[in-house]
Protein backbone atom coordinates (compact mmCIF):
# COMPACT_ATOMS: atom_id res chain seq x y z
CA UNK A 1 26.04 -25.75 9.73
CA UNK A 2 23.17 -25.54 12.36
CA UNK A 3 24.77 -23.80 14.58
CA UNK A 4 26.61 -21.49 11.94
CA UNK A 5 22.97 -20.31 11.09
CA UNK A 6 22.16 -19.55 14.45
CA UNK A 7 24.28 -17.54 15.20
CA UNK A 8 24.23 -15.28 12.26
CA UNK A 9 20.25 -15.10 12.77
CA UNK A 10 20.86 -13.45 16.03
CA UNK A 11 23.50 -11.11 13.72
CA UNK A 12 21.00 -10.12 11.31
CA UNK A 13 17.78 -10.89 12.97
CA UNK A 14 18.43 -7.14 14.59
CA UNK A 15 17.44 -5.78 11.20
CA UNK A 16 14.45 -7.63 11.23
CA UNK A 17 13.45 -7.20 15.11
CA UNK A 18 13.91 -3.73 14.34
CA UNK A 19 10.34 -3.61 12.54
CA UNK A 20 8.60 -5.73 15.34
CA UNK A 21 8.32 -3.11 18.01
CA UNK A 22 9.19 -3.35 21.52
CA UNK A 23 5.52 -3.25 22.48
CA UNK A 24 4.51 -6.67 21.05
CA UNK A 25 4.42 -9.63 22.32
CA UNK A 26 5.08 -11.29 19.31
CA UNK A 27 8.12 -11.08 16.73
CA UNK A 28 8.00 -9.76 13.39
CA UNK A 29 8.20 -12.06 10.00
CA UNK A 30 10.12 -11.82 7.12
CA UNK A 31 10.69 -12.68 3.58
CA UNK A 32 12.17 -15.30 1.83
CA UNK A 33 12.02 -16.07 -2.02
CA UNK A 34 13.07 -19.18 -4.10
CA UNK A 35 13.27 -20.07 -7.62
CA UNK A 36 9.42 -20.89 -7.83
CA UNK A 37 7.33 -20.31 -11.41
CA UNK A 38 4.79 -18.39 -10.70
CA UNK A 39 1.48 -20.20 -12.00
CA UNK A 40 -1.32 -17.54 -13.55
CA UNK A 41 -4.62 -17.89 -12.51
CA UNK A 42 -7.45 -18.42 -15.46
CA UNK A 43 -10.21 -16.54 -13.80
CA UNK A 44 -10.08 -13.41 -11.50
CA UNK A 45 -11.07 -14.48 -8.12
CA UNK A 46 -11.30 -18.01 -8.32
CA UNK A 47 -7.24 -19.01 -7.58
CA UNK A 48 -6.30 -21.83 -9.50
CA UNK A 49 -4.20 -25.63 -8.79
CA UNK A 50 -0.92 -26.45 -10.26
CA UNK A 51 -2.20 -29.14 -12.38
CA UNK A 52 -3.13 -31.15 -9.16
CA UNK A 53 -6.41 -33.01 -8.41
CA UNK A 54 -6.09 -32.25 -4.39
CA UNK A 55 -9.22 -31.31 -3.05
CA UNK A 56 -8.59 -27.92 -1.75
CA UNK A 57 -11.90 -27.36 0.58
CA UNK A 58 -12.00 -25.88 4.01
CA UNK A 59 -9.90 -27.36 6.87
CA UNK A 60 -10.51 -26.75 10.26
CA UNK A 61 -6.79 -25.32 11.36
CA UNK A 62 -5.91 -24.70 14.72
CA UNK A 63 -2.12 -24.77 15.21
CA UNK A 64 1.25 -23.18 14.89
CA UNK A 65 1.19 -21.94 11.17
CA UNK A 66 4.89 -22.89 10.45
CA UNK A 67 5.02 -26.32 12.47
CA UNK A 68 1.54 -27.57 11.06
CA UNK A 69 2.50 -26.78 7.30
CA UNK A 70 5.40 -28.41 7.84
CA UNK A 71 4.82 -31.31 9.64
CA UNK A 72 1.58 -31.60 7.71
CA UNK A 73 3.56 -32.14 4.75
CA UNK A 74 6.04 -34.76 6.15
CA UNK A 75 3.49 -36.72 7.92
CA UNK A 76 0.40 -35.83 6.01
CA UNK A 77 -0.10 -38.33 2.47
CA UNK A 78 -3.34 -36.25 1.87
CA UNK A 79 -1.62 -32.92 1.59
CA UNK A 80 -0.45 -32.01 -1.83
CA UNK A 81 3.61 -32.28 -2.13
CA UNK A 82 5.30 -28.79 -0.99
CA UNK A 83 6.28 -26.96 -4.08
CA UNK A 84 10.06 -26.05 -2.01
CA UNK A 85 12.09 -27.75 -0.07
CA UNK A 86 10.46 -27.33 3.25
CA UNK A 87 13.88 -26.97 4.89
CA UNK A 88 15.11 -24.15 3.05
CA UNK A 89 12.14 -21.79 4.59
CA UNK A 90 14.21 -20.83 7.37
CA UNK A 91 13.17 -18.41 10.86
CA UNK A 92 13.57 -14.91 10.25
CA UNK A 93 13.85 -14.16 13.99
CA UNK A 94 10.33 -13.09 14.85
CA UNK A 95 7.43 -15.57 15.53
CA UNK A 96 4.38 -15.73 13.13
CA UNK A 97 2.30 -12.15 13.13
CA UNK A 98 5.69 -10.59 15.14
CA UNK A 99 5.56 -8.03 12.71
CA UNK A 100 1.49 -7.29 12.97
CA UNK A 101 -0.62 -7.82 9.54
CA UNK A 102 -2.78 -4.88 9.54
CA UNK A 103 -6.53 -6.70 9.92
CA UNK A 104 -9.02 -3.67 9.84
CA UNK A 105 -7.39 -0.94 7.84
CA UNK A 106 -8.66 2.74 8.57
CA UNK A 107 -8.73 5.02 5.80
CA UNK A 108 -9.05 8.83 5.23
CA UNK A 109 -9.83 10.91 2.42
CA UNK A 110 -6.60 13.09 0.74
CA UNK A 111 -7.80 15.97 2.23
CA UNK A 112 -7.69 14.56 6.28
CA UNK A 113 -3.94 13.41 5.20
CA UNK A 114 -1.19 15.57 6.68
CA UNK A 115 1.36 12.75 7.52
CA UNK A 116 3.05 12.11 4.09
CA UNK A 117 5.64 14.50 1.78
CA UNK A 118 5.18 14.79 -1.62
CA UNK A 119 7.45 12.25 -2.52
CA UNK A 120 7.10 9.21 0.03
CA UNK A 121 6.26 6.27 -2.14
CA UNK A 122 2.56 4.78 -1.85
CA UNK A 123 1.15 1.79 -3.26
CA UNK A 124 -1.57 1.99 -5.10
CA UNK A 125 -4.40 -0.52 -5.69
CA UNK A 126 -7.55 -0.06 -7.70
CA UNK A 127 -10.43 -2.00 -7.67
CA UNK A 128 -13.70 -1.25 -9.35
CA UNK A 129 -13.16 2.20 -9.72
CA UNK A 130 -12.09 2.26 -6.61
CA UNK A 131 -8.63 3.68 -5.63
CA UNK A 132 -6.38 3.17 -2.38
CA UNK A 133 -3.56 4.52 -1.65
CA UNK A 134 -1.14 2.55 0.74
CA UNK A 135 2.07 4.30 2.27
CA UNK A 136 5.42 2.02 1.89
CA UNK A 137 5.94 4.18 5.64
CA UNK A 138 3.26 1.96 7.04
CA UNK A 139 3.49 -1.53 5.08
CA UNK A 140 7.44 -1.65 6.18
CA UNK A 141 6.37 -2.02 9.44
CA UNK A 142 3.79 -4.48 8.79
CA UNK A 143 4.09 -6.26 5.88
CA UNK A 144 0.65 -7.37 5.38
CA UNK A 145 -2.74 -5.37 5.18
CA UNK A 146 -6.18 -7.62 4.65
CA UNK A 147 -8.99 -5.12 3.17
CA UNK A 148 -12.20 -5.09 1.10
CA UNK A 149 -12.84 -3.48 -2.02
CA UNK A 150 -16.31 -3.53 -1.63
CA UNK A 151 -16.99 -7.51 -2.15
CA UNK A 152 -13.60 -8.11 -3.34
CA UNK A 153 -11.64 -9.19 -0.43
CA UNK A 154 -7.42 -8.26 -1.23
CA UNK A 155 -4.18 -8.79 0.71
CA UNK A 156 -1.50 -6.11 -0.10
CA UNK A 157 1.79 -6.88 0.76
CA UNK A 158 5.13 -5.76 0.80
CA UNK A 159 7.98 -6.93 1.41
CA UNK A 160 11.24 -5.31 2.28
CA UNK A 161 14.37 -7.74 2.11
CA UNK A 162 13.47 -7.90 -2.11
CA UNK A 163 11.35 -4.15 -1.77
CA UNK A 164 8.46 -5.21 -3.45
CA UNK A 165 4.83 -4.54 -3.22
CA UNK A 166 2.12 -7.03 -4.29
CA UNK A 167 -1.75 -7.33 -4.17
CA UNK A 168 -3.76 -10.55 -4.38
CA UNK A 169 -7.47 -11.59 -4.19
CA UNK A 170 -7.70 -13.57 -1.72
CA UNK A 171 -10.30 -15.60 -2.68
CA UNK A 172 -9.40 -19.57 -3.53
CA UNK A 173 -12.74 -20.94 -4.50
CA UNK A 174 -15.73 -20.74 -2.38
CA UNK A 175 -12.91 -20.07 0.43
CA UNK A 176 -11.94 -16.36 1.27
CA UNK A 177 -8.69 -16.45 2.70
CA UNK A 178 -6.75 -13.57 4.89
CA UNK A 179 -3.19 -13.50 5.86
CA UNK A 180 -0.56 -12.90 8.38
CA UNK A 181 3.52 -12.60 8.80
CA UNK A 182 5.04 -16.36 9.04
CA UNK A 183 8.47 -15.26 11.01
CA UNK A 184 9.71 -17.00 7.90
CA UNK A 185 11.84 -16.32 4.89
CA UNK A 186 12.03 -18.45 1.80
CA UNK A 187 15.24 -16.87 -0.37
CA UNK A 188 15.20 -13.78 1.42
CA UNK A 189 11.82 -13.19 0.79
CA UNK A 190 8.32 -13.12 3.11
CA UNK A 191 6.61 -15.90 3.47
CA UNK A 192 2.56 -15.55 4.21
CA UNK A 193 0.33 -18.48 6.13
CA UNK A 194 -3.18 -18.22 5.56
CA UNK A 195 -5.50 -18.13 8.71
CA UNK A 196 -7.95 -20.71 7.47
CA UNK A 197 -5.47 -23.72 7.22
CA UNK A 198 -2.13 -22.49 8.28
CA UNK A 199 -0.24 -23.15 4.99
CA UNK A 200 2.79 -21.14 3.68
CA UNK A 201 2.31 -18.92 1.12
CA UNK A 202 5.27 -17.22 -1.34
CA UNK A 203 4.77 -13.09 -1.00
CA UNK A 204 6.69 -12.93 -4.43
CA UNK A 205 4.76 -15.33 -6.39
CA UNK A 206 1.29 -15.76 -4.29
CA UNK A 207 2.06 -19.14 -4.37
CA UNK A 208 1.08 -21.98 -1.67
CA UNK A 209 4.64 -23.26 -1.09
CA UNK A 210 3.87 -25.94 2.06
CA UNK A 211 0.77 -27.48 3.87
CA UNK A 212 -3.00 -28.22 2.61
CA UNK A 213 -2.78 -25.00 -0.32
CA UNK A 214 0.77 -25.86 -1.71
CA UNK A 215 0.82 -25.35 -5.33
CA UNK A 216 -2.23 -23.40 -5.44
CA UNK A 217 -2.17 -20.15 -7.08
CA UNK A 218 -3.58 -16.32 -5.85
CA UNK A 219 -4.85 -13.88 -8.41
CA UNK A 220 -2.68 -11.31 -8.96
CA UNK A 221 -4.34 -7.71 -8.82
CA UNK A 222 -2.16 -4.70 -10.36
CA UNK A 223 -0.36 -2.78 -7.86
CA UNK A 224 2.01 0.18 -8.52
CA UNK A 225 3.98 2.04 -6.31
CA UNK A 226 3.90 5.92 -6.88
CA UNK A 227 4.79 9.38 -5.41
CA UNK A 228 2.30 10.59 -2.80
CA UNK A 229 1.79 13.46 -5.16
CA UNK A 230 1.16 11.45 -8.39
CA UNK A 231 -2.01 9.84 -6.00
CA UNK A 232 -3.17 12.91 -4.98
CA UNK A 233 -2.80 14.34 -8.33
CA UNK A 234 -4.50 11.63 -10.73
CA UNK A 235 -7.25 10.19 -7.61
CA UNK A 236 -8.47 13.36 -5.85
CA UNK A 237 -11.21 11.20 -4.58
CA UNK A 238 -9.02 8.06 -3.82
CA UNK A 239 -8.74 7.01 0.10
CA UNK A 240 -5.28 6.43 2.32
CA UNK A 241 -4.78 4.17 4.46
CA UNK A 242 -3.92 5.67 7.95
CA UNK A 243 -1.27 5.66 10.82
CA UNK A 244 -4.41 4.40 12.61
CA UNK A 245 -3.07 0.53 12.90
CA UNK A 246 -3.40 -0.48 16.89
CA UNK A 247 0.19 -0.56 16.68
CA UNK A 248 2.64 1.91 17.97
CA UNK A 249 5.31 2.63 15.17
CA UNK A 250 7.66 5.14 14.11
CA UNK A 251 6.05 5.42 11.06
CA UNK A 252 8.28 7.88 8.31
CA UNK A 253 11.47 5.83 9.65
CA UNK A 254 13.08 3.12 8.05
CA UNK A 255 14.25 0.33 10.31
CA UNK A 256 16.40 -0.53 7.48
CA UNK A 257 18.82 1.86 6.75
CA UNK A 258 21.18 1.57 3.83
CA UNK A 259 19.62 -1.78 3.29
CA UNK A 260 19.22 -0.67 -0.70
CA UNK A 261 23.09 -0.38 -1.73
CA UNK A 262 23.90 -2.06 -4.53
CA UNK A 263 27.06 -3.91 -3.91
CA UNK A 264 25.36 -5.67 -0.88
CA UNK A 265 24.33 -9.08 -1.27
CA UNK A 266 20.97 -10.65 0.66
CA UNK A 267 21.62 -11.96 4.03
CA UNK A 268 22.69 -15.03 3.64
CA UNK A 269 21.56 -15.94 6.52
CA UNK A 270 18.13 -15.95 4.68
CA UNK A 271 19.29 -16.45 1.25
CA UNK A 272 20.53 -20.34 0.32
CA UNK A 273 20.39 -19.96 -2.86
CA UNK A 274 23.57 -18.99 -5.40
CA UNK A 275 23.22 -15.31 -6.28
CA UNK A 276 22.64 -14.37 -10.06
CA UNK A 277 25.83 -12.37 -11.27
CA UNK A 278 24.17 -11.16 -14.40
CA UNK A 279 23.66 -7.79 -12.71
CA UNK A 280 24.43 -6.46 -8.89
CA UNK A 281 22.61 -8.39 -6.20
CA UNK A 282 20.58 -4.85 -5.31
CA UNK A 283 20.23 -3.70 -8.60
CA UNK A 284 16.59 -2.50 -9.29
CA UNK A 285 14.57 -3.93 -12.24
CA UNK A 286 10.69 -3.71 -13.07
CA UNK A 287 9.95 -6.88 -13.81
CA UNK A 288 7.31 -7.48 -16.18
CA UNK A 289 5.43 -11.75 -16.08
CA UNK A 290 2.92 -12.72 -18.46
CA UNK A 291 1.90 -15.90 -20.44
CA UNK A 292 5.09 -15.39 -22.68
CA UNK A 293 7.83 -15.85 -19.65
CA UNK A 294 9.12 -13.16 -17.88
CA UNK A 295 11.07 -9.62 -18.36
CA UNK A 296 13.52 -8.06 -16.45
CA UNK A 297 14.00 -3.83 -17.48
CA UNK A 298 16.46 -2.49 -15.82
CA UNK A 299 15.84 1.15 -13.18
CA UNK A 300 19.13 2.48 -14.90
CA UNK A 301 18.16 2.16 -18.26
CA UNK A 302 14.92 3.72 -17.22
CA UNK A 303 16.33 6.72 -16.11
CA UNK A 304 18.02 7.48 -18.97
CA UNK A 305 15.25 6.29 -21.60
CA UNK A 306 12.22 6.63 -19.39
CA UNK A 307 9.75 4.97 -21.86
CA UNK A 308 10.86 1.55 -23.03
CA UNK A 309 8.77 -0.69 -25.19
CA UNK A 310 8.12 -4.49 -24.61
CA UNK A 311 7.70 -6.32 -27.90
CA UNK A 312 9.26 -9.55 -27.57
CA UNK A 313 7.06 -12.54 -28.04
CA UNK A 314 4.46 -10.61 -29.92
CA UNK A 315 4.29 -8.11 -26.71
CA UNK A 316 2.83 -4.88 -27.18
CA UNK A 317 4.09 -3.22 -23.88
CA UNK A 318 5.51 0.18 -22.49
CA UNK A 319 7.17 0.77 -19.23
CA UNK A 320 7.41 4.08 -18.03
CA UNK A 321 9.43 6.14 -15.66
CA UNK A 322 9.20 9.23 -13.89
CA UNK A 323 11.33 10.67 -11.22
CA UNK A 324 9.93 11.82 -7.73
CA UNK A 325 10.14 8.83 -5.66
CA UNK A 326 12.00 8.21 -2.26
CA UNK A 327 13.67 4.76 -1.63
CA UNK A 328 12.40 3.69 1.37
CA UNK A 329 15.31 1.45 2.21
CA UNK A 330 17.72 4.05 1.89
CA UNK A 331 17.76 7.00 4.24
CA UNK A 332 16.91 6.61 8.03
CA UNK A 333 13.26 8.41 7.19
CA UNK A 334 11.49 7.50 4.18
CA UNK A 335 10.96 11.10 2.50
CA UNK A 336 14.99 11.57 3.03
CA UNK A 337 15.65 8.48 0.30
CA UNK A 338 17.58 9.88 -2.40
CA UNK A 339 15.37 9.55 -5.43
CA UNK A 340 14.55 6.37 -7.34
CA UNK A 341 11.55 7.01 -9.50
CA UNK A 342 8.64 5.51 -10.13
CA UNK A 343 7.33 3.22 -12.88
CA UNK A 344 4.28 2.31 -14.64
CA UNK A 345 3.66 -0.88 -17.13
CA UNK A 346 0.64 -1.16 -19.41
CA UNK A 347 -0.43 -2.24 -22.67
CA UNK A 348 0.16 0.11 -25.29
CA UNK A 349 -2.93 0.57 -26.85
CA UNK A 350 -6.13 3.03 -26.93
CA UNK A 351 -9.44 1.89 -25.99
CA UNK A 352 -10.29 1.44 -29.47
CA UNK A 353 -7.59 -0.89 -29.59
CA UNK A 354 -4.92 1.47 -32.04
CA UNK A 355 -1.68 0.80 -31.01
CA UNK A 356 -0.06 3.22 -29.37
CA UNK A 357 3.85 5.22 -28.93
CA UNK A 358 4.89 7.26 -26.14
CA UNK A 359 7.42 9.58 -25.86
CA UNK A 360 8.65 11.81 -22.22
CA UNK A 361 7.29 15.28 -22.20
CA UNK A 362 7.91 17.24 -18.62
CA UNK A 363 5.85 15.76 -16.09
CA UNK A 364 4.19 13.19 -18.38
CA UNK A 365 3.89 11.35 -21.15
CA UNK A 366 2.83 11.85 -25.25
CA UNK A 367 1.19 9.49 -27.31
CA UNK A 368 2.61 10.19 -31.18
CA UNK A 369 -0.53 8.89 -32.61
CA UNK A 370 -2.99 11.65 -30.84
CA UNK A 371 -0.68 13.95 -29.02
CA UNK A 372 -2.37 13.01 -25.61
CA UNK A 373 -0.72 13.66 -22.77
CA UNK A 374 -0.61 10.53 -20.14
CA UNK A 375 0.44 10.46 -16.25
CA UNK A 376 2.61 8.08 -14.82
CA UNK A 377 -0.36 5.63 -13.61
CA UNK A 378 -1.43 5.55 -17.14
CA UNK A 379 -4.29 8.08 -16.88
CA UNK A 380 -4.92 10.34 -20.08
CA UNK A 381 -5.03 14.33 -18.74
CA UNK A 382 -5.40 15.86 -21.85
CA UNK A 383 -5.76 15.62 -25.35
CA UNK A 384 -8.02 13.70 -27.96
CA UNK A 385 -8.08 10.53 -25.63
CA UNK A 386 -8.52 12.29 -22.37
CA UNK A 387 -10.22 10.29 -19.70
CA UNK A 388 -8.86 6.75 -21.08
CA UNK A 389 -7.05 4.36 -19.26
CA UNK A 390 -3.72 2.32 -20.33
CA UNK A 391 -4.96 -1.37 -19.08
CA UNK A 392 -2.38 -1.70 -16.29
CA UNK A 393 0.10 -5.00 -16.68
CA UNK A 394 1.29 -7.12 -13.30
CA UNK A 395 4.69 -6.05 -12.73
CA UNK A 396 6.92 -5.73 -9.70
CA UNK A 397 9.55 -2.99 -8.93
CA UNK A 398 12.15 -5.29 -7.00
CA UNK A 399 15.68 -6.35 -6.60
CA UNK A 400 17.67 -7.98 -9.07
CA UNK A 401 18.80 -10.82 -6.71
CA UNK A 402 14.83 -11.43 -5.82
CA UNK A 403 13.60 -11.17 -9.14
CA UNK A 404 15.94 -13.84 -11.04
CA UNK A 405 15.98 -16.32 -8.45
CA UNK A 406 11.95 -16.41 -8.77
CA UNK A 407 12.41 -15.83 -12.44
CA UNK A 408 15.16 -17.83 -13.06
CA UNK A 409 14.67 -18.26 -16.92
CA UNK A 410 13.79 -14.37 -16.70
CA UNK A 411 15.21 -12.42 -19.98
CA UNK A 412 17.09 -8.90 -19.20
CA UNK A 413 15.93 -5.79 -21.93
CA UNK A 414 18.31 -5.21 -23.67
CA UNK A 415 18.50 -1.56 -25.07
């Protein structure tokens, strides 16, 4: 069994090599996801336990990430228990920071940008008013970037074996925390270690999965991944982070081509688990986790009914969808993906707190209780309640094999 791994990690370990670079010195990480519950935070900013009374100060860390998380937690009786099997996060190939977290982010205004088409997808984060936009063209090649939203310290990540984008504070108590690229996959998924005490941390859930933070729990902050012209459009003002990284990349190419077809499994190299045969492996679903449990919508249902309400559970939801979005795992350059959309969830609701119905007009969206028009990123343009904001709801545009084996008592909409 050992050496039947190996061997297929040198196999597909190309795919992942192929986003290290030949100029570093280091390999590049990668992803790997397991059925873990994602535990919500009570308070922005503060992280939160999984009902455990460990004492989760500052450690003084100096060691291999990987080996001291998991040797910590085998020899350790003071670190918490690891929330996974520690044996099923397996080497992607590279070593830890092989594929280069992006530390000190440069960014420029929309107006100094001339490296992105209209319809390369870019992840956008807002924080205090504050928006940055994040090109998918720059986090596939590193994974990980660590920035400040004035005092908010953040971590955006994305990872592309289960193509999906995430942002976290990164704060955990009086302990700000910043990240880098394992070399390791949990479920086909990346796998984070923190810098401060070397634990492994679950990109898909923000989850500590081994060492002194396991079980601990990142705040999630709302990310959404959009067309380059939907930023531009909606945040003249916003900033973009640049090509600017101290790394040499061909950034615009994807180093995993045809990665994104449907009737693919993972690699299973990197996946142990048993693949959920509710819907194709690759299918792509917005996935939608709240107090209630979690909800799976489906991308082809979106594209033919591109505004689909959540009520379940007492939910008050809409997800929308708009076309005009590259996949970046498709083509072998990023603006040449055929197009996938983009999609937006929020709560449904004015400011005032009046429920609210939307319906697909053109480019946008109309409310059928004002006749407002809303964008994509759930920005009112015109109408009676321009200027509001839809309050934006974590989601995560991923695959379908990623999403139920991290979800695994997930629900899938029904139309």
């Amino acid at each position: 069994m050992r050496l039947r791994r190996t061997v297929v990690v040198i196999a597909a370990g190309a795919v992942l090599f192929a986003a290290c670079g030949a100029d570093d010195e280091t390999p590049a990480s990668e992803d790997q996801s397991a059925p873990v519950e994602a535990v919500e935070s009570e308070e922005s900013g503060s992280g939160t336990d999984a009902d455990s009374d460990f004492d989760y100060s500052t450690v003084d860390y100096d060691a291999e990430p990987v080996e001291s998380a998991l040797e910590g937690n085998r020899q350790n009786p003071d670190f918490p228990p690891p929330v996974v099997d520690p044996d099923l996060i397996v080497s992607g190939g590279p070593p830890p920071d092989g594929i280069p977290p992006i530390d000190s982010p440069n960014f420029a205004t929309i107006e100094e940008t001339d490296f992105l088409s209209d319809n390369e997808p870019v992840v956008v984060v807002e924080v205090g008013g504050e928006a940055r936009a994040y090109p998918v063209q720059i986090l596939i090649w590193h994974e990980i970037v660590n920035d400040e939203f004035g005092d908010v310290p953040v971590s955006i990540t994305f990872c592309p074996l289960c193509n999906s984008a995430l942002a976290y504070d990164r704060r955990f108590g009086d302990q700000v925390l910043d990240f880098g690229t394992s070399g390791s996959l949990y479920q086909s998924a990346l796998v984070m270690y923190d810098r401060q005490s070397g634990s492994l941390w679950a990109h898909f859930t923000g989850q500590g999965l081994v060492g002194h933070y396991a079980g601990a729990q990142l705040d999630f902050i709302p990310a959404q991944t959009v067309s380059w012209s939907q930023f531009k459009a909606a945040h003249p003002d916003g900033l973009v982070l640049t090509q600017d990284t101290g790394a040499a990349r061909d950034y615009g190419l994807n180093p995993y081509p045809g990665y994104d077809f449907e009737d693919s499994d993972p690699i299973d190299t990197f996946f142990n688990g048993e693949v959920d045969r509710t819907l194709l492996a690759k299918a792509r679903v917005v996935g939608v986790f709240d107090d209630e449990g979690s909800v799976a919508v489906r991308l082809e249902d979106l594209q033919t009914t591109p505004v689909i309400p959540i009520t379940e559970s007492g939910r008050n939801l809409v997800v929308l969808h708009q076309a005009g979005v590259s996949s970046a795992l498709d083509n072998n350059t990023i603006e040449g993906g055929r197009d996938i959309g983009q999609n937006g969830v929020f709560t449904a609701e004015s400011a005032d707190g009046t429920a609210l119905t939307f319906t697909a007009d053109g480019d946008g969206f109309v409310d059928d209780q004002t006749g407002s028009t809303w964008n994509i990123l759930g920005q009112a343009t015109d109408g009676e309640l321009a200027g509001e904001q839809l309050e934006a709801v974590n989601h995560l545009d991923t695959f379908w094999f990623a999403w139920a084996t991290y979800q695994p008592d997930t629900v899938v909409l029904e139309l």
